[in-house]
Protein backbone atom coordinates (compact mmCIF):
# COMPACT_ATOMS: atom_id res chain seq x y z
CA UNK A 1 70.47 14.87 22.55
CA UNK A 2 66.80 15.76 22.54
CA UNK A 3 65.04 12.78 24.06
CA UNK A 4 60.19 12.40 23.63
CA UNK A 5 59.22 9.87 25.92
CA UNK A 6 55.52 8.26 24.34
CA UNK A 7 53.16 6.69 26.62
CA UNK A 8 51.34 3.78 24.23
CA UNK A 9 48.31 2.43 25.84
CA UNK A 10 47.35 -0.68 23.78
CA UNK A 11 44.72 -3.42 24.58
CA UNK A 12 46.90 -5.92 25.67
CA UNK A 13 49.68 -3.88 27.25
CA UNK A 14 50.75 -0.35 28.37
CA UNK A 15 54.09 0.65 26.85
CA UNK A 16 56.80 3.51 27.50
CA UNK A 17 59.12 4.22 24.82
CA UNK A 18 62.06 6.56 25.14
CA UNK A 19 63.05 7.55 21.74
CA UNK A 20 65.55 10.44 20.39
CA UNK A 21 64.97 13.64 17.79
CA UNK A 22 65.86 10.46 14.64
CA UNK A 23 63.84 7.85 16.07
CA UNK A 24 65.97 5.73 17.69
CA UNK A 25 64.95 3.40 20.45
CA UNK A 26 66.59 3.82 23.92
CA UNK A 27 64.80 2.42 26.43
CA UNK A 28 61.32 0.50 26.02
CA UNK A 29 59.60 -0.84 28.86
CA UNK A 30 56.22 -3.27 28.58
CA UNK A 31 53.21 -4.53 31.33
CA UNK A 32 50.73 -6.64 30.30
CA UNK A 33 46.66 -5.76 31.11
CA UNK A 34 44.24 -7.96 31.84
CA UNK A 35 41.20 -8.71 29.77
CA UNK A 36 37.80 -9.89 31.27
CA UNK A 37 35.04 -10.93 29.18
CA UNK A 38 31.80 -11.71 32.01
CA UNK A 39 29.56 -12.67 28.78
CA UNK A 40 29.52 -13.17 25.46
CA UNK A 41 30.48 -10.36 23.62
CA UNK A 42 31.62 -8.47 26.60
CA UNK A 43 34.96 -7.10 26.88
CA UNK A 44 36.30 -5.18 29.89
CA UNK A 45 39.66 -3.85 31.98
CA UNK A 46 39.89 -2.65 34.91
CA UNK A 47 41.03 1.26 34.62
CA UNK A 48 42.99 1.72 37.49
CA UNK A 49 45.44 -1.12 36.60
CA UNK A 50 45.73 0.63 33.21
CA UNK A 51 46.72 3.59 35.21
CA UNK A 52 48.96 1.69 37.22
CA UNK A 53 50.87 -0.46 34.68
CA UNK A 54 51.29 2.80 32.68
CA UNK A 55 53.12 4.59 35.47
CA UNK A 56 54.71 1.89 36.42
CA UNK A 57 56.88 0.81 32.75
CA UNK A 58 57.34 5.06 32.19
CA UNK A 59 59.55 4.90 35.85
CA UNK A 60 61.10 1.25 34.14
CA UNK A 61 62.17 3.17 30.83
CA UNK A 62 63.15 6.17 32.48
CA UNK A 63 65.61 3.47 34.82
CA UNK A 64 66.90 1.18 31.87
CA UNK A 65 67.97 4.05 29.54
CA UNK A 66 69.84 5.88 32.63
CA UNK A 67 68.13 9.40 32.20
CA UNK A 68 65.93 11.27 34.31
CA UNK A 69 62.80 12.80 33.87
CA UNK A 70 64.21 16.42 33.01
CA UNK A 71 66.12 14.83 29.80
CA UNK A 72 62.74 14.11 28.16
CA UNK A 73 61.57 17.32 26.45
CA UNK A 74 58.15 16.13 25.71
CA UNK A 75 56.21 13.33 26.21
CA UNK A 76 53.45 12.35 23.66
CA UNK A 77 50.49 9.60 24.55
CA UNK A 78 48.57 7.54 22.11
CA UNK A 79 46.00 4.39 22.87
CA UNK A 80 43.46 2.20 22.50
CA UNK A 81 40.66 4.62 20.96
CA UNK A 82 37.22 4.13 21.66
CA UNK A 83 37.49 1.92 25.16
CA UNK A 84 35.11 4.31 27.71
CA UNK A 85 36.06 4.78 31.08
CA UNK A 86 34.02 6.62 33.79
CA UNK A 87 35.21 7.76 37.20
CA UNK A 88 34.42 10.26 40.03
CA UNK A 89 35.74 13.93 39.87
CA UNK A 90 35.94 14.11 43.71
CA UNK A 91 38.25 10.72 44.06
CA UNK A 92 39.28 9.83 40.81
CA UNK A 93 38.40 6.30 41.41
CA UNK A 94 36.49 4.28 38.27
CA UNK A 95 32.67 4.03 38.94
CA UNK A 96 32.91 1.15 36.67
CA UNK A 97 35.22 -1.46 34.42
CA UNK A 98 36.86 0.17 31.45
CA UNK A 99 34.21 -1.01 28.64
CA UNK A 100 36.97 -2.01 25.65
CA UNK A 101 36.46 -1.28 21.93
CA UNK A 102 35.93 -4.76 20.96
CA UNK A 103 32.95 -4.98 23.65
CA UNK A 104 29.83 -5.39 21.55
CA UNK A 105 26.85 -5.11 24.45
CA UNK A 106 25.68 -2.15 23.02
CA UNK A 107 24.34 -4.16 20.11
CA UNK A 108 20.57 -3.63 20.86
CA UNK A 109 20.74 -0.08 21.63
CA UNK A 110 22.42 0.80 18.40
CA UNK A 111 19.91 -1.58 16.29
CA UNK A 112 17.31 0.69 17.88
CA UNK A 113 18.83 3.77 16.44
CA UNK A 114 19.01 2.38 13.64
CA UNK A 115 14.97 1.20 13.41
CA UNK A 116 14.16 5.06 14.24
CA UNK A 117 16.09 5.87 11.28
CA UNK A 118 18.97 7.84 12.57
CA UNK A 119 21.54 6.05 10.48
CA UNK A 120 22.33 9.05 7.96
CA UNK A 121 22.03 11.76 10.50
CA UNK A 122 24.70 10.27 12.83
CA UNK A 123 27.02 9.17 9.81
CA UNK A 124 26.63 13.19 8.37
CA UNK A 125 27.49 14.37 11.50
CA UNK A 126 30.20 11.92 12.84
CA UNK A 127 31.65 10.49 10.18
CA UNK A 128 31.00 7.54 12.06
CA UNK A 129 28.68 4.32 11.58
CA UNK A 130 26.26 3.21 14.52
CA UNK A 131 27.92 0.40 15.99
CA UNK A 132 28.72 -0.86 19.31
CA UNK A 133 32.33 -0.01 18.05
CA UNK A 134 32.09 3.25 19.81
CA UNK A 135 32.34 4.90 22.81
CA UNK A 136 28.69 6.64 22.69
CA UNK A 137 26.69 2.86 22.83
CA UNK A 138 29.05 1.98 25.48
CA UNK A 139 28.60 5.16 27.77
CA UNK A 140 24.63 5.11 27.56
CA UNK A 141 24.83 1.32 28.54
CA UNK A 142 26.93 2.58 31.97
CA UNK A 143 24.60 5.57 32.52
CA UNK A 144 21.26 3.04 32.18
CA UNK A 145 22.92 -0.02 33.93
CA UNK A 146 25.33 0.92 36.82
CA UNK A 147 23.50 1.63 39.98
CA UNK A 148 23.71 5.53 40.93
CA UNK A 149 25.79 6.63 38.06
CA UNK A 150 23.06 8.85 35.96
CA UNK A 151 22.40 10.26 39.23
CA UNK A 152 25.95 11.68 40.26
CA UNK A 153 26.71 12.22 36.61
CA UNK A 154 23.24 14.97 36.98
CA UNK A 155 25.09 16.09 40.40
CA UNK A 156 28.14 17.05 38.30
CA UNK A 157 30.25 14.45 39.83
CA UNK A 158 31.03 12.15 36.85
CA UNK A 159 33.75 12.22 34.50
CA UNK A 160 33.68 10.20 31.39
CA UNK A 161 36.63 9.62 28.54
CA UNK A 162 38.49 7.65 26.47
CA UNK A 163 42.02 6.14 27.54
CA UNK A 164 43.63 9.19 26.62
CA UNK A 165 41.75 11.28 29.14
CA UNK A 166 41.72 9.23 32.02
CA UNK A 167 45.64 8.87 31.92
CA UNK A 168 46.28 12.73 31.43
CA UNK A 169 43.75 12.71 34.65
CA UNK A 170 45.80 10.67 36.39
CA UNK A 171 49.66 12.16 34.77
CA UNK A 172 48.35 15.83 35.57
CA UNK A 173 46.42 14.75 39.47
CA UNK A 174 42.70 15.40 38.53
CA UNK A 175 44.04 18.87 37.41
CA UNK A 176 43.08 18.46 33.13
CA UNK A 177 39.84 16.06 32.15
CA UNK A 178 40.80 16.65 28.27
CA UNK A 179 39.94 14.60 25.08
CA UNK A 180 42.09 14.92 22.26
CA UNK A 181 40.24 15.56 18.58
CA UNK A 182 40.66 12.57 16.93
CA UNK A 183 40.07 10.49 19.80
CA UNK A 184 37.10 12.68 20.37
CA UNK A 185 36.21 11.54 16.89
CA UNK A 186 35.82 7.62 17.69
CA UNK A 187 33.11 8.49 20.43
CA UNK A 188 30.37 8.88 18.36
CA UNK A 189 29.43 12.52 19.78
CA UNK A 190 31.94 14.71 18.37
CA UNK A 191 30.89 17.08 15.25
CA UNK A 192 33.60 15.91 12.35
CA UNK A 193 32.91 19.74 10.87
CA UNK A 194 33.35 21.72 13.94
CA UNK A 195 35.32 19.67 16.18
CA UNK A 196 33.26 20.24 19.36
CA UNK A 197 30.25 17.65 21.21
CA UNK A 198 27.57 17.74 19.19
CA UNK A 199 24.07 18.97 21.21
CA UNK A 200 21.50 16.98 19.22
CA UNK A 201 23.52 13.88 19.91
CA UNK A 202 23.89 14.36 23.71
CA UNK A 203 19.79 14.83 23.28
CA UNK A 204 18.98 11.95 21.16
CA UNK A 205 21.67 9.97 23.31
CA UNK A 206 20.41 11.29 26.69
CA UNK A 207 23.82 11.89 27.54
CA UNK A 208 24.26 14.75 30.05
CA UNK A 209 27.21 17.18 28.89
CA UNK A 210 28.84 17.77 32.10
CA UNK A 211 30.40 13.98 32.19
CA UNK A 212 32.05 15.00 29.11
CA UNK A 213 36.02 16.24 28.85
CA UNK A 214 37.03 19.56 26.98
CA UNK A 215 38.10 18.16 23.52
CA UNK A 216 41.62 19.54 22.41
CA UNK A 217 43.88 19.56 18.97
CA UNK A 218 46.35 16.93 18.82
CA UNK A 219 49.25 19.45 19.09
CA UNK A 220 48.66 21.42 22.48
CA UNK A 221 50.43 21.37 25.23
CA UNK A 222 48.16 20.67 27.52
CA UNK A 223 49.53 20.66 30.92
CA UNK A 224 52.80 19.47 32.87
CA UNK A 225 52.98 16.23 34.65
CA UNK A 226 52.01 16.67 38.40
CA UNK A 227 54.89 18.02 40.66
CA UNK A 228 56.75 15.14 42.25
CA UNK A 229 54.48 12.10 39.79
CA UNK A 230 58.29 11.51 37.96
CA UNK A 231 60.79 13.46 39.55
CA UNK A 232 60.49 16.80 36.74
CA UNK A 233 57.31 17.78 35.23
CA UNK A 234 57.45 17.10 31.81
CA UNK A 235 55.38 18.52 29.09
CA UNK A 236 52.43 16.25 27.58
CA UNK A 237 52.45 17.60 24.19
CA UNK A 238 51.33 15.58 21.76
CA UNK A 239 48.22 13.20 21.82
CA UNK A 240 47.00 10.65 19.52
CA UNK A 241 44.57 7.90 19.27
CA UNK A 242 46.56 4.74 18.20
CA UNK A 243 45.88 4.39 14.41
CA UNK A 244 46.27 8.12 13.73
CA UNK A 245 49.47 8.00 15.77
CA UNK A 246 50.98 5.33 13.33
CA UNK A 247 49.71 6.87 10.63
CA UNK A 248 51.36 10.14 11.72
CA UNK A 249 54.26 8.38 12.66
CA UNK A 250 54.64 6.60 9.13
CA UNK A 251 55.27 9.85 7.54
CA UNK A 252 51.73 9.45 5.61
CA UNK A 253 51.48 13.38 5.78
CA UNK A 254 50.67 13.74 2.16
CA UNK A 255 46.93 13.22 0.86
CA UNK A 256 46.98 9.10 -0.75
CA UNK A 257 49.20 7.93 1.63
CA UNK A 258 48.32 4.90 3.64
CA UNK A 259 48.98 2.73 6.09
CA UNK A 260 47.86 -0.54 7.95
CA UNK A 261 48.61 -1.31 11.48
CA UNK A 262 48.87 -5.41 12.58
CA UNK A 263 48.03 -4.73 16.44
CA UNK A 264 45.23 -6.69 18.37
CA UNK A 265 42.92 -5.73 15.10
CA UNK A 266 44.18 -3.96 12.14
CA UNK A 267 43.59 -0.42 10.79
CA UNK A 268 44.19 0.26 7.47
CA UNK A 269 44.21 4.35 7.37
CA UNK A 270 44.25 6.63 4.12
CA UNK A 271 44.96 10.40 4.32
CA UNK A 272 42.36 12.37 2.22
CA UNK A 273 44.05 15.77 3.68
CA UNK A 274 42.35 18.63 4.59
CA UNK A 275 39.01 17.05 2.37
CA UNK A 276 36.51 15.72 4.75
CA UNK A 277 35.28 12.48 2.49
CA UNK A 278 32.49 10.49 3.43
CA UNK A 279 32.67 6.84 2.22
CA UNK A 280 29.92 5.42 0.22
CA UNK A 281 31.57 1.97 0.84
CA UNK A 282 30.97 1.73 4.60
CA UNK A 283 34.01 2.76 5.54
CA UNK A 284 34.93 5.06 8.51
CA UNK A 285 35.49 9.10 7.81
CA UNK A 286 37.67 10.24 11.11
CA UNK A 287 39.95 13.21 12.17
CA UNK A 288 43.96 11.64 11.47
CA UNK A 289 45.37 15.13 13.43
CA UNK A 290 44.71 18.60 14.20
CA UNK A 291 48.10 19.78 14.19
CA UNK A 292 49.62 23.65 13.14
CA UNK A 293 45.57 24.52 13.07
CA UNK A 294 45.19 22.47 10.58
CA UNK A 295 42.86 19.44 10.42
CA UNK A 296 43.67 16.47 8.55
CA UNK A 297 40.96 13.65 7.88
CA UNK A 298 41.23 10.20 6.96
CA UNK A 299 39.51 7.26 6.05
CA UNK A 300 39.40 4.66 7.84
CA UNK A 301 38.53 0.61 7.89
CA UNK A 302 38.42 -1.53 11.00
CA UNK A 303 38.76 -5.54 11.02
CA UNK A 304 38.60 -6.86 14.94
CA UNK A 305 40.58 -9.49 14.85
CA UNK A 306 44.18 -9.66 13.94
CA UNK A 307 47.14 -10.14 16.72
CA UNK A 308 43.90 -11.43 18.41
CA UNK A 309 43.85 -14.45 16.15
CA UNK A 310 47.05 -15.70 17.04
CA UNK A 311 46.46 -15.18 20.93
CA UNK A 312 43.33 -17.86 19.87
CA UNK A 313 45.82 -20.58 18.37
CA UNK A 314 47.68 -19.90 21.45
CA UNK A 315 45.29 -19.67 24.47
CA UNK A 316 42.36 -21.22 22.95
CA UNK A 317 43.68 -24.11 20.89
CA UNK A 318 46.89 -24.67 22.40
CA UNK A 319 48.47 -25.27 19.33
CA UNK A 320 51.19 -22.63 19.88
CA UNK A 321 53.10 -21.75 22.85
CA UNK A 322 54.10 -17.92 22.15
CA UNK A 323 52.92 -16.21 19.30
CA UNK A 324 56.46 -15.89 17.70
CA UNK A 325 55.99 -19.52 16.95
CA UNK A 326 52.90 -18.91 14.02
CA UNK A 327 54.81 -18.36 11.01
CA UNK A 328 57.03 -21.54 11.58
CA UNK A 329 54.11 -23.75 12.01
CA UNK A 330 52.35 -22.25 9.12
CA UNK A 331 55.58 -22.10 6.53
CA UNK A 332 55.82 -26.02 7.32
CA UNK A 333 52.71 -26.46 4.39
CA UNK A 334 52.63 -24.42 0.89
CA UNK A 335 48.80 -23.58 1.20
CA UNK A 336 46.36 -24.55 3.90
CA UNK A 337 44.71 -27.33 1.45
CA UNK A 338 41.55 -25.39 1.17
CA UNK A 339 40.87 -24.68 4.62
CA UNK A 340 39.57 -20.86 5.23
CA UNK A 341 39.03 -19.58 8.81
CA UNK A 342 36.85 -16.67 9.02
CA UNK A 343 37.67 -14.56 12.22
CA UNK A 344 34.21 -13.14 13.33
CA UNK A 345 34.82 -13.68 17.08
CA UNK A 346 33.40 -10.45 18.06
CA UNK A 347 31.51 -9.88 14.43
CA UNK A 348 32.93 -8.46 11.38
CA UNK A 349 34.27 -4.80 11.03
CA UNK A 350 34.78 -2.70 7.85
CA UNK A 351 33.58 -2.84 5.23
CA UNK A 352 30.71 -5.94 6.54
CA UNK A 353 30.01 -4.42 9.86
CA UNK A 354 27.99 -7.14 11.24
CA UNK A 355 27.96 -7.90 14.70
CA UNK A 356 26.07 -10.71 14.99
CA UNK A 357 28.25 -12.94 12.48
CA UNK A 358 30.44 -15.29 14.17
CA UNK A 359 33.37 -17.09 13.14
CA UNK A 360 34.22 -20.21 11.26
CA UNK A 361 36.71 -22.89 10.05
CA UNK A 362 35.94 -24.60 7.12
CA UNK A 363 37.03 -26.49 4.14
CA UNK A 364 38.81 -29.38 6.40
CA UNK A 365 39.62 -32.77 5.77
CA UNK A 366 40.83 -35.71 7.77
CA UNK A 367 44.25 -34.44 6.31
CA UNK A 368 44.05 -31.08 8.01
CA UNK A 369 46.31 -30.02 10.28
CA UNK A 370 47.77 -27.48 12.50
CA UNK A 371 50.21 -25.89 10.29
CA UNK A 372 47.29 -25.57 7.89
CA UNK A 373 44.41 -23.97 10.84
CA UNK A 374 47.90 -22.25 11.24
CA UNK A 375 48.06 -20.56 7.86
CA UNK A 376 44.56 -20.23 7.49
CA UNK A 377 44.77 -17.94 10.61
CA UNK A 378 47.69 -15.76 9.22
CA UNK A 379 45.98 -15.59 5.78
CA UNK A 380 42.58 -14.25 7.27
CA UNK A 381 44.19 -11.53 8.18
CA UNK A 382 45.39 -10.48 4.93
CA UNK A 383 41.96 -11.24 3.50
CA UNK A 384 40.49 -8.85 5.92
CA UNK A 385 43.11 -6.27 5.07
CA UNK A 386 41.84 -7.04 1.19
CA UNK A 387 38.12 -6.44 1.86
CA UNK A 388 38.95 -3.01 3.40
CA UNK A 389 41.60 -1.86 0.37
CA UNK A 390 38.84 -2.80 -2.23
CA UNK A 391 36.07 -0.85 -0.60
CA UNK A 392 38.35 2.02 -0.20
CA UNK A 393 39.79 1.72 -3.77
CA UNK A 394 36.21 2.33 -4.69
CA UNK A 395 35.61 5.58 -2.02
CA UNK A 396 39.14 7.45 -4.06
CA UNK A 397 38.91 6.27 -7.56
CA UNK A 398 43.12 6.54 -7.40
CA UNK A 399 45.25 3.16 -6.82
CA UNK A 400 46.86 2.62 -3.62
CA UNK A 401 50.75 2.72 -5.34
CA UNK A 402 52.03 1.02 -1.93
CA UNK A 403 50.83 0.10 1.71
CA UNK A 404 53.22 1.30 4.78
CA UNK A 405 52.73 -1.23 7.36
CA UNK A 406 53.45 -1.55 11.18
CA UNK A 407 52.62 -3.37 14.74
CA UNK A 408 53.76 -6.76 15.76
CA UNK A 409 52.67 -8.83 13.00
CA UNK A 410 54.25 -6.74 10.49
CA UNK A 411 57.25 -8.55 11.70
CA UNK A 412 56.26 -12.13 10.01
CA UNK A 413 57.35 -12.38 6.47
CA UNK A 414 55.21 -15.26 5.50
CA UNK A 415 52.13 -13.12 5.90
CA UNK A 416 53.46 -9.54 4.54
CA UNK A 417 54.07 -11.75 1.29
CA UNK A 418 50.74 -12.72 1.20
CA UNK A 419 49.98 -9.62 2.15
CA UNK A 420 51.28 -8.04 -1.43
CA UNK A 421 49.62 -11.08 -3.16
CA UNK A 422 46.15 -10.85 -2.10
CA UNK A 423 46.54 -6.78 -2.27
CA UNK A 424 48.59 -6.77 -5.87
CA UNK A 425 50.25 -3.69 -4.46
CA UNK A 426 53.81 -3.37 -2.96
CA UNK A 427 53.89 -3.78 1.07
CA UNK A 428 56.73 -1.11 2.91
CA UNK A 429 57.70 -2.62 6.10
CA UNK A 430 59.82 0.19 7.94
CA UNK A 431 63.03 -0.25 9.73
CA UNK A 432 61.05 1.13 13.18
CA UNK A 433 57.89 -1.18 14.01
CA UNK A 434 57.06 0.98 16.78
CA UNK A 435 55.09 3.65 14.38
CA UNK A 436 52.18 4.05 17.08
CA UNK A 437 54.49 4.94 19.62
CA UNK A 438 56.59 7.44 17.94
CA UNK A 439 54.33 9.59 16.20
CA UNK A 440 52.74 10.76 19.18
CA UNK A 441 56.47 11.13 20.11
CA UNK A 442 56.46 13.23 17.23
CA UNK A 443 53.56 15.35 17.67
CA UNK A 444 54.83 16.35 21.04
CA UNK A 445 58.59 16.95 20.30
CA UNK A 446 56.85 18.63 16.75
CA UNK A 447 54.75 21.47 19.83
CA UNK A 448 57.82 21.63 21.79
CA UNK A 449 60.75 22.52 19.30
CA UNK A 450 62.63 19.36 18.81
CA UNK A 451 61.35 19.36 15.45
CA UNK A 452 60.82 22.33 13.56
CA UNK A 453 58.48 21.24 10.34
CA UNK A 454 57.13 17.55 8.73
CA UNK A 455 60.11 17.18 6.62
CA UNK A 456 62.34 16.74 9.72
CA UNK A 457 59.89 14.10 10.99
CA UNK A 458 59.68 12.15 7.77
CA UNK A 459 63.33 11.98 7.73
CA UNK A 460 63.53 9.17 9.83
CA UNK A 461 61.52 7.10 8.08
CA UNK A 462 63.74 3.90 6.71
CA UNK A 463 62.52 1.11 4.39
CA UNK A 464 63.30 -1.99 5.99
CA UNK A 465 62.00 -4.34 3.25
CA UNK A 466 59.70 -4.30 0.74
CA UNK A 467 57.64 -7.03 -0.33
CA UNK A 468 56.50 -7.60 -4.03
CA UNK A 469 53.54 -8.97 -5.42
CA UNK A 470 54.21 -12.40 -6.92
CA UNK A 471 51.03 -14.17 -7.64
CA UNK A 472 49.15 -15.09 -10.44
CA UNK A 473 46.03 -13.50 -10.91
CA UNK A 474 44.30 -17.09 -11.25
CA UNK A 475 45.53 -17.99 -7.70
CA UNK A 476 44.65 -14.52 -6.70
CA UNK A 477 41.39 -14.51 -8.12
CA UNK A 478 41.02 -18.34 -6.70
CA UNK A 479 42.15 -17.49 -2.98
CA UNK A 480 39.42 -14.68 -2.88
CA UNK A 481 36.56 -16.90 -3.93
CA UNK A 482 37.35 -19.14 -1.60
CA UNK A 483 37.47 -16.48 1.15
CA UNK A 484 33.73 -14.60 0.07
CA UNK A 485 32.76 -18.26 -0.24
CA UNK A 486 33.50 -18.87 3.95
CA UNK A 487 33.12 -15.17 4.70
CA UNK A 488 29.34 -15.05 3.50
CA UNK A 489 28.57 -18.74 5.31
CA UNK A 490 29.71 -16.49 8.54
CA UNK A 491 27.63 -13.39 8.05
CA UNK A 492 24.39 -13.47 10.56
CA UNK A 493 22.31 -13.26 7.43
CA UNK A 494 23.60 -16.66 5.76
C-alpha cells in the first residue's frame, strides 16, 4: 500500500489528509485558524499559528491512521492562494500578520494603477486583473506601512511568499524559500509567458527582488522534510494552490473540462490546455499546473463569498447553530418569497470586480422569515456561480456539457439542484469531496512513482450523484431578473 499524505491549508482551517494510490481516505485530521479583521475590509491571520496548526493535525493523521512517517511516499501541499506572508530569513519569525486574500486594503493603491493607466499592461503580462485580490497590492502595503520592513528587506533580510512558501520554510527548517508556479501566478508579479518575476513589475511596484522566493513547477521535488520535524523525511513533491489542486484532483486534465469549488468563496476553473487565453469577459487567465514540463492554463472566476455566507447566518445572525443546519432551515419554504440577498461583504469578484459594492437583503415583507434569508443565502451562491459560467461561456464560444463540483457545500443537495437550474447544465458531485486535498496528493505521488501517467489518476474519480436541470426557462429566466435586479442596487455605482 502506497500511502501521499496532503497538507491543505485553507482559510478557515489547516488540514492533513492521509490518502492511498485509489483515493481512499485513511486518516484526516482538522484545526481551526483564527481570523482577525482590525477594520473594515481588513482581513488577517497570524502566520505562525498557521504553521503551528499545520504541524500539529499532520502528527494527528499520522497517529489516527496508525502509520509512521516512512509509510507516506510523498507528501503534496495545496492552500489558500494569494494570502502574503513576510518573515525574517535570520529567525524565521513573521515581521507581520498574514494579510488574507479576501483583505481588500490595498484598494487605493490599485485604483492608482489603474488612473496611470497600467490596466492592460499588467493584465498582458499576468493574466491577472488589478485588484486588491492579490498578493502584489498586499506586499507593497507591508513594505510602505510596517515600521523597518523596506529597510531589512534592502539589507537582504526579508522573505516574502504565499502560504505555500512559508510552510515548505518551515517543513524543510529555513533550508528552501520556494513558490510554486501557479501560486506564483496569483501574486500579481509572475510573467504568465515565461513563468519567472517579472522586472518591470518589481519596478513599477517598487518591490525589491531579493524578498522574493525561487518560483518552481508544480511537479518537483523540492526538498525532504527536515531531519527529526516527523520522525522520516518525507518527500514534498507536489504543490498546488487550492483551486488548481481541485481542479487537478477532479480529473479535469482534458482542455473544456471544469470545475467549481464551494470552499470559503467559490472558484469555478476551466482548462483551456496548453492555450494561454486571455478573457475579454473579466475573467481571470492563471497557470492550473506545470507538470511533465508541460504548462497547463486555465481560466478562472472568483466570487468571495460562499461557505462564508453561511458562517454569517451563523455568527452574525444567529439564526443557525452549525452550518450543517442551512439546508434544513431553507428546504422548510419552496422559494424565498422574493427575497434576494446579494453577498458583497468584501465587494464583488468575477466577472463585477467591484470592491467598493457592499451587500444587501432585499425584497422582504413582514412575512419574511428565516428559512427564507435562509434560502436566499444558499441561492446567492448559485447565482454567483451563474454570473461567472455566462461570462466564461462567452470567453470559449463551446457549452459547458457538465460542471464537476467539490468543497463543503457541495455536500447540500438543496443548493446543487439549484445549482443545475440556474446553470441549465448537469452538476457531477464526486464520491470524494476532498478534491483540493488529493490532487496535490496526486501531483506528488504522480513525481514520486506511485502513479505512473493521468489515466491512473483519473481512475479514481467516482460519480457520486448527478443533479439534472429541472426548471422552466420562465422561472429560470424570472429568478435571474430578480437577482441583476438586487445585484446592480449593490454595485458602488448604483
Amino acid at each position: 500500500m502506497s500511502y501521499l499524505l496532503a497538507l491543505d491549508q485553507g482559510t478557515t482551517s489547516s488540514r492533513a489528509i492521509i490518502f492511498d494510490e485509489h483515493g481512499k481516505v485513511h486518516a484526516t485530521a482538522q484545526r481551526e485558524i483564527q481570523i482577525k479583521t482590525p477594520h473594515s475590509g481588513w482581513v488577517e491571520q497570524d502566520a505562525q499559528e498557521i504553521w503551528s496548526t499545520q504541524i500539529a493535525v499532520v502528527q494527528q493523521a499520522l497517529a489516527s491512521a496508525h502509520i509512521l512517517a516512512r509509510d507516506i511516499k510523498a507528501l503534496g501541499l495545496t492552500n489558500q492562494r494569494e494570502t502574503t506572508v513576510v518573515w525574517d530569513r535570520r529567525t524565521g519569525h513573521p515581521l507581520a500578520p498574514a494579510i488574507v486574500w479576501q483583505d481588500r486594503r490595498a484598494a487605493e493603491w490599485c485604483n492608482s494603477l489603474i488612473e496611470q493607466h497600467h490596466f492592460e499592461q499588467i493584465h498582458q503580462i499576468t493574466g491577472l486583473r488589478i485588484d486588491p485580490y492579490f498578493s502584489a497590492g498586499k506586499l507593497v502595503w507591508l513594505l510602505d506601512h510596517t515600521a523597518g520592513l523596506r529597510e531589512l528587506s534592502e539589507q537582504g533580510h526579508v522573505a516574502f511568499g504565499t502560504i505555500d512558501s512559508w510552510l515548505i520554510w518551515n517543513l524543510t527548517q529555513g533550508a528552501e524559500h520556494v513558490i510554486e508556479a501557479s501560486n506564483a501566478s496569483r501574486t500579481m508579479l509572475m510573467n504568465l509567458k515565461t513563468q519567472q518575476w517579472d522586472e518591470s513589475l518589481l519596478d513599477l511596484f517598487n518591490i525589491p527582488a531579493s524578498v522574493l522566493p525561487k518560483i518552481q513547477p508544480s511537479d518537483t521535488h523540492i526538498a525532504n522534510t527536515a531531519p527529526g520535524l516527523l520522525g522520516a523525511e518525507i518527500p514534498i513533491a507536489g504543490v498546488m494552490g487550492d483551486q488548481q489542486s481541485a481542479l487537478f484532483g477532479q480529473s479535469c486534465f482534458e482542455p473544456g473540462t471544469a470545475k467549481n469549488t464551494y470552499g470559503t468563496g467559490c472558484f469555478m476553473l476551466f482548462n483551456t490546455g496548453s492555450d494561454l487565453q486571455y478573457s475579454h469577459n473579466q475573467l481571470l487567465s492563471t497557470l492550473a499546473w506545470n507538470c511533465q514540463q508541460q504548462s497547463c492554463f486555465a481560466l478562472e472566476g472568483s466570487v468571495f463569498m460562499a461557505g462564508a455566507i453561511v458562517q454569517w447566518l451563523r455568527d452574525g445572525l444567529g439564526i443557525i447553530k452549525n452550518s450543517a443546519e442551512v439546508e434544513k432551515l431553507a428546504c422548510q419554504v419552496n422559494d424565498t418569497d422574493g427575497v434576494v440577498l446579494v453577498p458583497a461583504f468584501t465587494g464583488l469578484g468575477a466577472p463585477h470586480w467591484d470592491s467598493d459594492a457592499r451587500a444587501l437583503l432585499c425584497g422582504m415583507s413582514r412575512g419574511t422569515n428565516k428559512s427564507h434569508i435562509a434560502r436566499a443565502a444558499l441561492e446567492s451562491i448559485a447565482f454567483q456561480v451563474s454570473d461567472v459560467l455566462t461570462a466564461m461561456q462567452s470567453d470559449i464560444n463551446k457549452p459547458l456539457k457538465q460542471l464537476r463540483v467539490d468543497g463543503g457545500a457541495s455536500q447540500n443537495d438543496m443548493l446543487m439542484q439549484f445549482q443545475a437550474d440556474i446553470l441549465n447544465v448537469p452538476v457531477l458531485r464526486p464520491e470524494l469531496l476532498e478534491s483540493t486535498a488529493w490532487g496535490a496528493a496526486a501531483m506528488a505521488g504522480l513525481k514520486m512513482g506511485v502513479f505512473s501517467n493521468l489515466q491512473e489518476i483519473s481512475e479514481s474519480w467516482q460519480l457520486d450523484r448527478a443533479f439534472e436541470p429541472n426548471m422552466s426557462e420562465d422561472q429560470r429566466q424570472m429568478h435571474l431578473q430578480q437577482w441583476n435586479s438586487a445585484l446592480n442596487r449593490a454595485k458602488s455605482s448604483y
